[in-house]
PDB file of N, CA and C in Angstrom:
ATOM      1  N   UNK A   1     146.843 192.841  43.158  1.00  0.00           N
ATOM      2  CA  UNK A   1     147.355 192.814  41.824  1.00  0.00           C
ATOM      3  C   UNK A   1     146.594 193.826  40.982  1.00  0.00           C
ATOM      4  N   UNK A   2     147.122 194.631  40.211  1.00  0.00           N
ATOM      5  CA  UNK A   2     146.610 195.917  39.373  1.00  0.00           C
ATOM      6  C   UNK A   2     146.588 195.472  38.187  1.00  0.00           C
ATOM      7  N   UNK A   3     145.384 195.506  37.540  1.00  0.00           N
ATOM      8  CA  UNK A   3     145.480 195.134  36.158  1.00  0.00           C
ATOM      9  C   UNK A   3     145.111 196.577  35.584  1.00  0.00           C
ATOM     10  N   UNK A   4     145.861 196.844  34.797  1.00  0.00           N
ATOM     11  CA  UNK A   4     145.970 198.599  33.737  1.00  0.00           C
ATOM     12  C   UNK A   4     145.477 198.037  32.494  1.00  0.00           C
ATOM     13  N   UNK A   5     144.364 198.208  32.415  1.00  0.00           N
ATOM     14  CA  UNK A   5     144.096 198.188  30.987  1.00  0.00           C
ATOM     15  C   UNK A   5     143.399 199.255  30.437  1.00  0.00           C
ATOM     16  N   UNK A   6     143.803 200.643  30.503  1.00  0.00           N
ATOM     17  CA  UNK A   6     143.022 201.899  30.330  1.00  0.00           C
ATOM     18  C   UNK A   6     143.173 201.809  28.644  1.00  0.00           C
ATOM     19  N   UNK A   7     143.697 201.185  27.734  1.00  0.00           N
ATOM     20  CA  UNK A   7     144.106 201.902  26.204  1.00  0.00           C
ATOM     21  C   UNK A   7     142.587 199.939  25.698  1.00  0.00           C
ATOM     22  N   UNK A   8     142.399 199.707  26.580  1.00  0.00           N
ATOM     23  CA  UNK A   8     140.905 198.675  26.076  1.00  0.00           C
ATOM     24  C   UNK A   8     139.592 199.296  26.584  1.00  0.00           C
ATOM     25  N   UNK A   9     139.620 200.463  27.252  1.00  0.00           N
ATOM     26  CA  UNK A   9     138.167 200.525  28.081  1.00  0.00           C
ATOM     27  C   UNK A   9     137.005 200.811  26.631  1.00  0.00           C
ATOM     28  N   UNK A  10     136.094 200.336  27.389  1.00  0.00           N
ATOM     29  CA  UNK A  10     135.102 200.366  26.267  1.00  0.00           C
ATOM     30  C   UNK A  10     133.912 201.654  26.579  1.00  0.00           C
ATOM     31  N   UNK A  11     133.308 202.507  25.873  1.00  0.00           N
ATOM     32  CA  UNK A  11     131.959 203.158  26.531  1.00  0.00           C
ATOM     33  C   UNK A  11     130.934 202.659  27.408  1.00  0.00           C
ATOM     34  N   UNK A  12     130.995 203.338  28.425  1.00  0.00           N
ATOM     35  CA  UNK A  12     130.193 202.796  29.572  1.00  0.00           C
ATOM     36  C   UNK A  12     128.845 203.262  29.349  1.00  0.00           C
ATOM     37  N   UNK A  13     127.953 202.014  29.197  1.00  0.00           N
ATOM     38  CA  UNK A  13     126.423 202.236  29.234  1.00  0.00           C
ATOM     39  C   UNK A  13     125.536 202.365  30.291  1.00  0.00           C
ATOM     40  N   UNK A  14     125.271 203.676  30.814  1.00  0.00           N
ATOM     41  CA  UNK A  14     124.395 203.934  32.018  1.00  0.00           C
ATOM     42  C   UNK A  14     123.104 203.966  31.710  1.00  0.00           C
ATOM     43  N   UNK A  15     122.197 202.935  32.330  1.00  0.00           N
ATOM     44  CA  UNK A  15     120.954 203.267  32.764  1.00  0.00           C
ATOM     45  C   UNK A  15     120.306 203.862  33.940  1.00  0.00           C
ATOM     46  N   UNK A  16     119.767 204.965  33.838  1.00  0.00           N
ATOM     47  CA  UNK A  16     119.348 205.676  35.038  1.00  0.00           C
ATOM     48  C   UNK A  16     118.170 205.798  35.529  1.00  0.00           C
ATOM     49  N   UNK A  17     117.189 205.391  36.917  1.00  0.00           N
ATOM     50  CA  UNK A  17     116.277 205.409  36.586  1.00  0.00           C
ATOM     51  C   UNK A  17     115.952 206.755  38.238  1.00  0.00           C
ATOM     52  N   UNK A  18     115.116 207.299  38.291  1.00  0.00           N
ATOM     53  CA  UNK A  18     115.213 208.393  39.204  1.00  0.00           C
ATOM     54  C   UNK A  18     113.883 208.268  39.664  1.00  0.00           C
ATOM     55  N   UNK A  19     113.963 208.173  41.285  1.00  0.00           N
ATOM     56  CA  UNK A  19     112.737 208.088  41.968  1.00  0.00           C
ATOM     57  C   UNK A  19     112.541 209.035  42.951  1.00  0.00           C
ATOM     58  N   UNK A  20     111.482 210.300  42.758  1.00  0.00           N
ATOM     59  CA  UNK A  20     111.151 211.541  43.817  1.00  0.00           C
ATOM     60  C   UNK A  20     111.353 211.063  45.258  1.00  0.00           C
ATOM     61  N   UNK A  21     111.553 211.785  46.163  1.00  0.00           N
ATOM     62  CA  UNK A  21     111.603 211.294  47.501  1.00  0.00           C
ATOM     63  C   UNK A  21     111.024 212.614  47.814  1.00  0.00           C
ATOM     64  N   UNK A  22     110.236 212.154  48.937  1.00  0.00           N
ATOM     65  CA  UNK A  22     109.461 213.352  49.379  1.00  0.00           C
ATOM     66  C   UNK A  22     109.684 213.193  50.479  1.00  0.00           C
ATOM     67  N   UNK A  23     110.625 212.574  51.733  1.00  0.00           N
ATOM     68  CA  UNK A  23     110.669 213.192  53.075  1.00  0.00           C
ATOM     69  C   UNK A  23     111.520 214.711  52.907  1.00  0.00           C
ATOM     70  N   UNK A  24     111.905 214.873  54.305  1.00  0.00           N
ATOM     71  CA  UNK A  24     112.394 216.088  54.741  1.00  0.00           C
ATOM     72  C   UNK A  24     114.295 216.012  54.568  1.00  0.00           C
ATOM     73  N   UNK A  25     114.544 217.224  54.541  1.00  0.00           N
ATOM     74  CA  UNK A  25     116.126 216.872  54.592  1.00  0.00           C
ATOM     75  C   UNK A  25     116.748 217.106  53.047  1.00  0.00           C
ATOM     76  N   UNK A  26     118.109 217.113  52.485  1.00  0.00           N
ATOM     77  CA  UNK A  26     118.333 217.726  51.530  1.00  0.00           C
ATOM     78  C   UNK A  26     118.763 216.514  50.472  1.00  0.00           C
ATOM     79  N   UNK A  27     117.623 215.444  50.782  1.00  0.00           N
ATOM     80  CA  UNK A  27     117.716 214.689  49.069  1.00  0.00           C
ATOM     81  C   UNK A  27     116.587 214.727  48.710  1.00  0.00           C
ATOM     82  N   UNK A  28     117.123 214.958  47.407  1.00  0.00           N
ATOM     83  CA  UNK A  28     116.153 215.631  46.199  1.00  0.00           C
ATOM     84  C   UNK A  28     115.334 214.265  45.433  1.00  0.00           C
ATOM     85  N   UNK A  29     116.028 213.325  45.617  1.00  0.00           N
ATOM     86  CA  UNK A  29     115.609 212.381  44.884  1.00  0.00           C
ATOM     87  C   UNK A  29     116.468 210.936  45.085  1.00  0.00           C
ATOM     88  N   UNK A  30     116.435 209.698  44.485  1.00  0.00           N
ATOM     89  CA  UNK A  30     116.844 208.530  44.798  1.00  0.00           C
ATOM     90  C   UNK A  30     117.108 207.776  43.384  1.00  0.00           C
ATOM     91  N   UNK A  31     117.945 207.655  42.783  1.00  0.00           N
ATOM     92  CA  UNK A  31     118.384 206.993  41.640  1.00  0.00           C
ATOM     93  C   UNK A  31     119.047 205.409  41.873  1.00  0.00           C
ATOM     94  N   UNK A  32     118.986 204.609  40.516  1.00  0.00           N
ATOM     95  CA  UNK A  32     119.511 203.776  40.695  1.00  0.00           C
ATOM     96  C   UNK A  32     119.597 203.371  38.850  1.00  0.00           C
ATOM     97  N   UNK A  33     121.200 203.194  38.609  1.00  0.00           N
ATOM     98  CA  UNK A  33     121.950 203.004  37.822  1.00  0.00           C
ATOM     99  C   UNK A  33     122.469 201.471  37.355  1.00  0.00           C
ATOM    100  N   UNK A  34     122.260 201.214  35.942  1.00  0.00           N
ATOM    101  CA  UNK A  34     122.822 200.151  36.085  1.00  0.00           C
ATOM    102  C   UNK A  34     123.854 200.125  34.430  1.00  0.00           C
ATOM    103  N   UNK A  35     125.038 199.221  34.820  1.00  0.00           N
ATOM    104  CA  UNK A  35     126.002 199.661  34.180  1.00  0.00           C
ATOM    105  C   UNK A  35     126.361 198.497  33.113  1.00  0.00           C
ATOM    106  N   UNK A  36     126.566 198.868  31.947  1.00  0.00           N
ATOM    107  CA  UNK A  36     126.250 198.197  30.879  1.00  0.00           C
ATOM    108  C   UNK A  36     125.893 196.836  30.849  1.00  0.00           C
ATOM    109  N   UNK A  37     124.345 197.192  31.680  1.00  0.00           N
ATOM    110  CA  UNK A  37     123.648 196.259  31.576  1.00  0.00           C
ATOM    111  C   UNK A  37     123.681 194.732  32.383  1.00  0.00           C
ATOM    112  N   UNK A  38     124.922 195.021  33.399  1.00  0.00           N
ATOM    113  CA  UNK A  38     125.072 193.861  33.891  1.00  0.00           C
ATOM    114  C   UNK A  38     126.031 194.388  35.577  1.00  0.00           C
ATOM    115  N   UNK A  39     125.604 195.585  35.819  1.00  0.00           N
ATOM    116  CA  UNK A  39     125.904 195.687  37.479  1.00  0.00           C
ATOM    117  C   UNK A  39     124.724 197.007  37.542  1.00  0.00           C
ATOM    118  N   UNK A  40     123.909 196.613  39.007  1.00  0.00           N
ATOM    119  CA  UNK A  40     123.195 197.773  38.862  1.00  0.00           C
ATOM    120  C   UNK A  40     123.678 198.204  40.726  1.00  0.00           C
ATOM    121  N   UNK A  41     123.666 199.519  40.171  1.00  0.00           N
ATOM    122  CA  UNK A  41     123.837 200.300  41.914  1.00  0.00           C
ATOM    123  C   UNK A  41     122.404 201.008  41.921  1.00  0.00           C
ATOM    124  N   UNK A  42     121.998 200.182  43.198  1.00  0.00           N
ATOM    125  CA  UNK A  42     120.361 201.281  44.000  1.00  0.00           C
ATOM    126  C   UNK A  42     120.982 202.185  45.063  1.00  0.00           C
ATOM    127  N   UNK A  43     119.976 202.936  45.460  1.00  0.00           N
ATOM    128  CA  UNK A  43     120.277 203.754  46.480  1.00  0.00           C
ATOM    129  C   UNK A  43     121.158 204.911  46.352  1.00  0.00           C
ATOM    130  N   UNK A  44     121.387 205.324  44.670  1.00  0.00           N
ATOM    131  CA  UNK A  44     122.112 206.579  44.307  1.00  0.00           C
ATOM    132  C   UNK A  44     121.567 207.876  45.121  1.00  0.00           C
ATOM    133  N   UNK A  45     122.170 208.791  45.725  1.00  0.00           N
ATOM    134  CA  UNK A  45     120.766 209.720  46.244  1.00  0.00           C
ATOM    135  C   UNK A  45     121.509 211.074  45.723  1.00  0.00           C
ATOM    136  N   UNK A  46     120.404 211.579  45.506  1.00  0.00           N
ATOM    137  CA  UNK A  46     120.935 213.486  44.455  1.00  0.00           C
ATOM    138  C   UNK A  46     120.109 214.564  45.411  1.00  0.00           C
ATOM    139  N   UNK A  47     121.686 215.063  45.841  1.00  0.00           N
ATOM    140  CA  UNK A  47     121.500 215.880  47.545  1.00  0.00           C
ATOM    141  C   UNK A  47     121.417 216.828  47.014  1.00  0.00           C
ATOM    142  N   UNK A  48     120.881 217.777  47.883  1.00  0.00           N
ATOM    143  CA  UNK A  48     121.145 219.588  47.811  1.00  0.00           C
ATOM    144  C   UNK A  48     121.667 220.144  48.967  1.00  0.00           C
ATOM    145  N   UNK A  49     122.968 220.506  48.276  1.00  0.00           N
ATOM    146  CA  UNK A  49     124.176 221.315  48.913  1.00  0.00           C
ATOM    147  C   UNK A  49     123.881 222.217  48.718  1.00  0.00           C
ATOM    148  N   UNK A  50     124.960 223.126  49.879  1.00  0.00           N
ATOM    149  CA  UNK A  50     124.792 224.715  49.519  1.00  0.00           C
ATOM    150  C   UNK A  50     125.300 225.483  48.492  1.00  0.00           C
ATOM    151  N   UNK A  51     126.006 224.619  47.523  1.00  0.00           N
ATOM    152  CA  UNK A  51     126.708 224.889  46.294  1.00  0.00           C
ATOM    153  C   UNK A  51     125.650 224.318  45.411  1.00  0.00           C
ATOM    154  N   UNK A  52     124.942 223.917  45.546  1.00  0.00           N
ATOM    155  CA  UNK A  52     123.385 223.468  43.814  1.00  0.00           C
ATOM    156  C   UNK A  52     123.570 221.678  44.607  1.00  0.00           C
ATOM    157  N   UNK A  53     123.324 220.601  43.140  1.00  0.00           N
ATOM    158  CA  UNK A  53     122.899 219.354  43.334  1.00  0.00           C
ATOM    159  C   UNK A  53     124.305 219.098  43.561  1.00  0.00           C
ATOM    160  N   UNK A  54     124.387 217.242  44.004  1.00  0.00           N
ATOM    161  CA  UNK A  54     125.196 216.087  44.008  1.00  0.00           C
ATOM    162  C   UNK A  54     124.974 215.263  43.931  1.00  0.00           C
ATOM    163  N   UNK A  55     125.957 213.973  43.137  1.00  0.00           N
ATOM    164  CA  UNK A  55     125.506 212.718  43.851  1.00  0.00           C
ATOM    165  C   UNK A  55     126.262 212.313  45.229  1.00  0.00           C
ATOM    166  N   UNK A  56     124.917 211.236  45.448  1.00  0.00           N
ATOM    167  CA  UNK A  56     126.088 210.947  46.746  1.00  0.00           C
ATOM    168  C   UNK A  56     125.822 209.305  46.901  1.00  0.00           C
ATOM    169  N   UNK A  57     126.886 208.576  46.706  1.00  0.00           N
ATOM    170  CA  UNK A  57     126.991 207.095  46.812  1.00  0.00           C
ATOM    171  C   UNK A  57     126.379 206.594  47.504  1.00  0.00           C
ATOM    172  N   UNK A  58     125.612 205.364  47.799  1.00  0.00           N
ATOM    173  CA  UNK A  58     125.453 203.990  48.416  1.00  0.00           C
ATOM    174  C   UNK A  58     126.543 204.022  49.863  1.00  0.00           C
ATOM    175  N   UNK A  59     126.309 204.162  51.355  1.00  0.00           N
ATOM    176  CA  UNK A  59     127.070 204.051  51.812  1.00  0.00           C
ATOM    177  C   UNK A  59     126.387 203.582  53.587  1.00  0.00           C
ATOM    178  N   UNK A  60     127.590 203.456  54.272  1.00  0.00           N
ATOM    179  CA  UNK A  60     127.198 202.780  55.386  1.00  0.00           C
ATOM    180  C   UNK A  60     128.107 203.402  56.542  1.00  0.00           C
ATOM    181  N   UNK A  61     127.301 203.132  57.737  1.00  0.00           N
ATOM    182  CA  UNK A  61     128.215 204.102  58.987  1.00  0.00           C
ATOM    183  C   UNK A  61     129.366 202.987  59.501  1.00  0.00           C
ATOM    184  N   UNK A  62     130.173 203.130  59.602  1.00  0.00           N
ATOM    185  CA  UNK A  62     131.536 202.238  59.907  1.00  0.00           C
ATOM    186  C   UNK A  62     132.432 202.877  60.980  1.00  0.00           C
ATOM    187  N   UNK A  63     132.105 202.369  62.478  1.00  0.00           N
ATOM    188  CA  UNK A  63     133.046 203.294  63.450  1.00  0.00           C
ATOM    189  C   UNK A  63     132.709 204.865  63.589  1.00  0.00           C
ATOM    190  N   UNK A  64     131.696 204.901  63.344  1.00  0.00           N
ATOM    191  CA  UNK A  64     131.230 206.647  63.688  1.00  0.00           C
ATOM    192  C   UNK A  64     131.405 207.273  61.986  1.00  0.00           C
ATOM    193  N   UNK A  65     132.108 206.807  61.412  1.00  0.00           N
ATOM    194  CA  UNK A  65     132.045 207.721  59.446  1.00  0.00           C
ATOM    195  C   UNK A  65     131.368 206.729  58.224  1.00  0.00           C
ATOM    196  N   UNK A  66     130.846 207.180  57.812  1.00  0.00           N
ATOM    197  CA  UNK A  66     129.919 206.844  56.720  1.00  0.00           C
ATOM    198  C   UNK A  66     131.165 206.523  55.896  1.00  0.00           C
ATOM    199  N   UNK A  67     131.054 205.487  55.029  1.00  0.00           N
ATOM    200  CA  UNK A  67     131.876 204.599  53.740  1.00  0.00           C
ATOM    201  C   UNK A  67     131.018 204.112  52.353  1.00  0.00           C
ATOM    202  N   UNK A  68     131.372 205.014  51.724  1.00  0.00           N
ATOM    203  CA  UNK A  68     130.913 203.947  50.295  1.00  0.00           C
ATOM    204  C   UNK A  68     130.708 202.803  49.921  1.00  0.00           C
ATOM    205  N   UNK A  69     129.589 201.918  50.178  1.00  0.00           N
ATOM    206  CA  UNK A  69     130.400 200.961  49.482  1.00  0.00           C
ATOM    207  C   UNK A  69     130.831 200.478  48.074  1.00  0.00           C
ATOM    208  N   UNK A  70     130.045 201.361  47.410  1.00  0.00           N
ATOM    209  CA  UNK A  70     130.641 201.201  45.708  1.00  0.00           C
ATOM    210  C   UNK A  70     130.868 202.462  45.612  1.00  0.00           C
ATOM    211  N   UNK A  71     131.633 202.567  44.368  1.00  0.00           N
ATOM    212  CA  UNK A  71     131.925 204.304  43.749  1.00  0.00           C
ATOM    213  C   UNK A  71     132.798 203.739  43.178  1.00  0.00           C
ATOM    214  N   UNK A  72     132.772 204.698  41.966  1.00  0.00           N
ATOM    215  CA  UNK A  72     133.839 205.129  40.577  1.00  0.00           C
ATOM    216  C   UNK A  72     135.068 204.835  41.013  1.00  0.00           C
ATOM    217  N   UNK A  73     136.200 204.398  40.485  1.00  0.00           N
ATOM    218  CA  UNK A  73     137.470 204.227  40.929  1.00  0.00           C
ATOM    219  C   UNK A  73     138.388 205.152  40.342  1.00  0.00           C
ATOM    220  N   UNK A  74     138.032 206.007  39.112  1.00  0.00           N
ATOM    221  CA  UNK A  74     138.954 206.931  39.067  1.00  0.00           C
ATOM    222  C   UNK A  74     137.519 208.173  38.816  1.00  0.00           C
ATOM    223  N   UNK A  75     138.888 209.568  38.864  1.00  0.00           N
ATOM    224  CA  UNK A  75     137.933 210.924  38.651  1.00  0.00           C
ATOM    225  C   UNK A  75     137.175 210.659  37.724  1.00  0.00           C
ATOM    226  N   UNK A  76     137.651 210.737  36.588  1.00  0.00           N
ATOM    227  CA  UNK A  76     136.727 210.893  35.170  1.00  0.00           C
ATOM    228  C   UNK A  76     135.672 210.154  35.267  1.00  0.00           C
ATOM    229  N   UNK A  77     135.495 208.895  35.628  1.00  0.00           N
ATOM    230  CA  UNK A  77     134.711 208.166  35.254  1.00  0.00           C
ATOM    231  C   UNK A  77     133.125 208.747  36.485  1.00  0.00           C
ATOM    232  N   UNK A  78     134.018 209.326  37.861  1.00  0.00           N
ATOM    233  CA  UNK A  78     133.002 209.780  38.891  1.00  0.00           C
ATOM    234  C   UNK A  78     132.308 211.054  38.002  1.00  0.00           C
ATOM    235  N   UNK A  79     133.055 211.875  37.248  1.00  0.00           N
ATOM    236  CA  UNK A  79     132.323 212.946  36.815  1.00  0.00           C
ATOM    237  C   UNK A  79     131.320 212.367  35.782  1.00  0.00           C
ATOM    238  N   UNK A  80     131.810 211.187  35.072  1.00  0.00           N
ATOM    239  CA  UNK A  80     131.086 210.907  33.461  1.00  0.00           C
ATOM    240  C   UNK A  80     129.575 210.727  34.539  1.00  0.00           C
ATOM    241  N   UNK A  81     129.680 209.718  35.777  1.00  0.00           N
ATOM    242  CA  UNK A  81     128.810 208.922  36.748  1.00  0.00           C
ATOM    243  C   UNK A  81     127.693 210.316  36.519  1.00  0.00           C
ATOM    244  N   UNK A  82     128.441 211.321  38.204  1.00  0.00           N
ATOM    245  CA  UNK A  82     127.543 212.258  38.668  1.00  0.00           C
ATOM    246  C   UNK A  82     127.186 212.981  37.202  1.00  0.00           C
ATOM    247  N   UNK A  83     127.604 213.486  35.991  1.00  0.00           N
ATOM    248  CA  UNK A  83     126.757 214.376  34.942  1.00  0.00           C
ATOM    249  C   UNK A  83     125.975 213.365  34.512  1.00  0.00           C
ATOM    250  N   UNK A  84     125.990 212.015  34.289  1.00  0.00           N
ATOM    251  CA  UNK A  84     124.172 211.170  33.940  1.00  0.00           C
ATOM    252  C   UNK A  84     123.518 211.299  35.053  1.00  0.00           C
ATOM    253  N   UNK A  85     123.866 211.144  36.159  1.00  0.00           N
ATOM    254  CA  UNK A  85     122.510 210.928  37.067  1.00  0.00           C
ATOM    255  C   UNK A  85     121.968 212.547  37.338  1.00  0.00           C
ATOM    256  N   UNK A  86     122.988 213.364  37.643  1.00  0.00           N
ATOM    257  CA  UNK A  86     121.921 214.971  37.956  1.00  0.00           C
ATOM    258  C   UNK A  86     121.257 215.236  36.418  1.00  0.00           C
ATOM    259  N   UNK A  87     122.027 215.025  34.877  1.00  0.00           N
ATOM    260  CA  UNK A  87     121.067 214.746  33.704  1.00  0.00           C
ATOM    261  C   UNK A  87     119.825 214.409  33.520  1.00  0.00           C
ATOM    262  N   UNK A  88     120.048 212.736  34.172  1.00  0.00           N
ATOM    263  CA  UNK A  88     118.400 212.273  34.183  1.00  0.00           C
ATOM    264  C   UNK A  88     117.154 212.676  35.084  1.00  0.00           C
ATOM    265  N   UNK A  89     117.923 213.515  36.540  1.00  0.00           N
ATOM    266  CA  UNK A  89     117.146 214.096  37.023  1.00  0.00           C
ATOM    267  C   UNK A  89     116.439 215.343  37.169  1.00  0.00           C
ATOM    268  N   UNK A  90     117.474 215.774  35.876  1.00  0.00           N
ATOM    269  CA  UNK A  90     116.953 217.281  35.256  1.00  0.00           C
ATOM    270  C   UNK A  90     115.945 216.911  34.478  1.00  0.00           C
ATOM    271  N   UNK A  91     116.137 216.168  33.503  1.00  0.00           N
ATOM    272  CA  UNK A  91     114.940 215.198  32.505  1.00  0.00           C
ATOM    273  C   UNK A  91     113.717 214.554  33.777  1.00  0.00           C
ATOM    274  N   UNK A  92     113.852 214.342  34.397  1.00  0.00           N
ATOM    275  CA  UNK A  92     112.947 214.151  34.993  1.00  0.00           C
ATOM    276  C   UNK A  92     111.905 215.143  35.581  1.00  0.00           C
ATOM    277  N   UNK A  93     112.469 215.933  36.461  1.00  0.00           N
ATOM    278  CA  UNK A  93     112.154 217.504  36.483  1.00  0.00           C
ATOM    279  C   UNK A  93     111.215 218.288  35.444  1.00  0.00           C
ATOM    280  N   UNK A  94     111.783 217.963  34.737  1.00  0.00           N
ATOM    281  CA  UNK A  94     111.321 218.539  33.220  1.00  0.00           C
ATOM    282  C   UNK A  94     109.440 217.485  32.409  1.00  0.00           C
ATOM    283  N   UNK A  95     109.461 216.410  33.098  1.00  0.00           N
ATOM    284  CA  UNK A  95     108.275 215.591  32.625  1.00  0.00           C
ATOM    285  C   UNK A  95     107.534 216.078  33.307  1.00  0.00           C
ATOM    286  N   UNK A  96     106.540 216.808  32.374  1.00  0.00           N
ATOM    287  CA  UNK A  96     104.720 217.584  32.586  1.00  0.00           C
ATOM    288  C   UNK A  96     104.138 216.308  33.261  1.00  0.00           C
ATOM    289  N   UNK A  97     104.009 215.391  32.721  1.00  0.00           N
ATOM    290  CA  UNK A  97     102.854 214.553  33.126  1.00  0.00           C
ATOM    291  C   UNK A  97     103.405 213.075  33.403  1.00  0.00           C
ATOM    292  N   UNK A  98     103.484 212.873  35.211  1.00  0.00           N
ATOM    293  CA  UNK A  98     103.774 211.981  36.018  1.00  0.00           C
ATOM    294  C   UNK A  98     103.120 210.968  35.578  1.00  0.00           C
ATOM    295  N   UNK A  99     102.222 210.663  35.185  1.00  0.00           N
ATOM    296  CA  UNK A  99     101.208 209.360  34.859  1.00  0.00           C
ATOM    297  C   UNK A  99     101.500 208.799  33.788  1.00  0.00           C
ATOM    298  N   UNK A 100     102.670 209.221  32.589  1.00  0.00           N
ATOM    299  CA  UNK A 100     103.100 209.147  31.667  1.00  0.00           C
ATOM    300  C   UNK A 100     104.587 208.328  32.140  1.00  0.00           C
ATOM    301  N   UNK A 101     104.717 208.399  33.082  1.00  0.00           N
ATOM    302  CA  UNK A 101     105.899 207.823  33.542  1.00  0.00           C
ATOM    303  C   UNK A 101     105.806 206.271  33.700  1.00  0.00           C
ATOM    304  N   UNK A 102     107.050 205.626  33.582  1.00  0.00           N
ATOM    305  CA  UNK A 102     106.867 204.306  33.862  1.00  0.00           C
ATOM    306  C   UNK A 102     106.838 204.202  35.198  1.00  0.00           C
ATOM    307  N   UNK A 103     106.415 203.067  35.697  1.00  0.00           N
ATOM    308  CA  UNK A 103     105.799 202.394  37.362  1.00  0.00           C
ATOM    309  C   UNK A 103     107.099 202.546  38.400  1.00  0.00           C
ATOM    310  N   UNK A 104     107.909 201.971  37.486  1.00  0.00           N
ATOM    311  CA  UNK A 104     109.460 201.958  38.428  1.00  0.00           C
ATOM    312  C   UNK A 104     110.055 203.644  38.373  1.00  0.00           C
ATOM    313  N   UNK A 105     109.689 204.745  38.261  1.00  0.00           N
ATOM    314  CA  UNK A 105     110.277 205.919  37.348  1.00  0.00           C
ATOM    315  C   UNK A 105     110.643 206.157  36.168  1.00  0.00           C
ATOM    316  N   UNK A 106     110.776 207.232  35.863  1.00  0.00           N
ATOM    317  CA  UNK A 106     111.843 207.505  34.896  1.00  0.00           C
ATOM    318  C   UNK A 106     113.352 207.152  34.291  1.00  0.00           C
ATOM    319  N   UNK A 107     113.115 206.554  33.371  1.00  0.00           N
ATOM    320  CA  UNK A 107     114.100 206.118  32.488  1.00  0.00           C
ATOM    321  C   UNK A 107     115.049 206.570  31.451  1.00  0.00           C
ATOM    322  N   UNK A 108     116.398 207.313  31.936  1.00  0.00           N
ATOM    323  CA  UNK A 108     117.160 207.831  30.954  1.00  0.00           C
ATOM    324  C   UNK A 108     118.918 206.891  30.754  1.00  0.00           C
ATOM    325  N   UNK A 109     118.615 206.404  29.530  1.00  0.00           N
ATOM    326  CA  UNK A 109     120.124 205.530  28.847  1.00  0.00           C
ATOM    327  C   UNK A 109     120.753 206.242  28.262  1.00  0.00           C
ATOM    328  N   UNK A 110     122.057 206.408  28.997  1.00  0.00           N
ATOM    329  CA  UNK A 110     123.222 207.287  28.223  1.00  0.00           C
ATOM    330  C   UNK A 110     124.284 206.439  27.695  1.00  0.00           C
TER     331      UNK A 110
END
C-alpha cells in the first residue's frame, strides 16, 4: 500500500557525526546519521572513487551482490543525504585540533 504524502513532508533534520578510519582501501571515513532525531543509520562510509568522494550505504552480501539495507527512497532526498554527510566530512577535514573534538567525533546538524 503507497501512501503519497509528498505536499506534507516536513524538513529533514540530519545529524552527522564522522569517524576517521585509518585502514587501507578507499574509505575515507565512517559516518553515522541520525534523522530527525528519532532513526539513526551507523555504518555510513565516504569512499574514494575515481571520480572524487561518495557515500556509500549500510549494506550486506546477499547471493554473491552487496544490498542496502537502508537508503533514501527517492533521488532528491539521496542527494539532500550524500551533500550533508561529504559536508560534515569536509568540516571535519577542516578541524586544526583533534583533541577539541568530541569523544564520539565530530558533530555537524543540518
Amino acid at each position: 500500500m503507497k501512501n503519497d504524502m509528498k505536499a506534507t513532508v516536513s524538513p529533514m533534520e540530519m545529524d552527522v557525526r564522522i569517524f576517521p578510519y585509518r585502514g587501507d582501501g578507499p574509505v575515507a571515513a565512517i559516518a553515522s546519521v541520525t534523522l530527525n532525531g528519532c532513526f539513526a543509520v551507523r555504518d555510513v562510509r565516504i569512499m574514494e572513487g575515481k571520480n572524487g568522494l561518495f557515500v556509500s550505504m549500510p549494506s550486506r552480501k546477499v547471493k554473491g551482490e552487496y544490498r542496502d539495507i537502508c537508503y533514501p527512497c527517492t533521488k532528491d532526498f539521496k542527494q539532500q543525504f550524500d551533500q550533508k554527510v561529504l559536508e560534515a566530512y569536509e568540516q571535519a577535514q577542516k578541524s586544526p585540533d583533534p583533541e577539541g573534538q568530541e569523544e564520539n567525533g565530530p558533530t555537524m546538524a543540518m
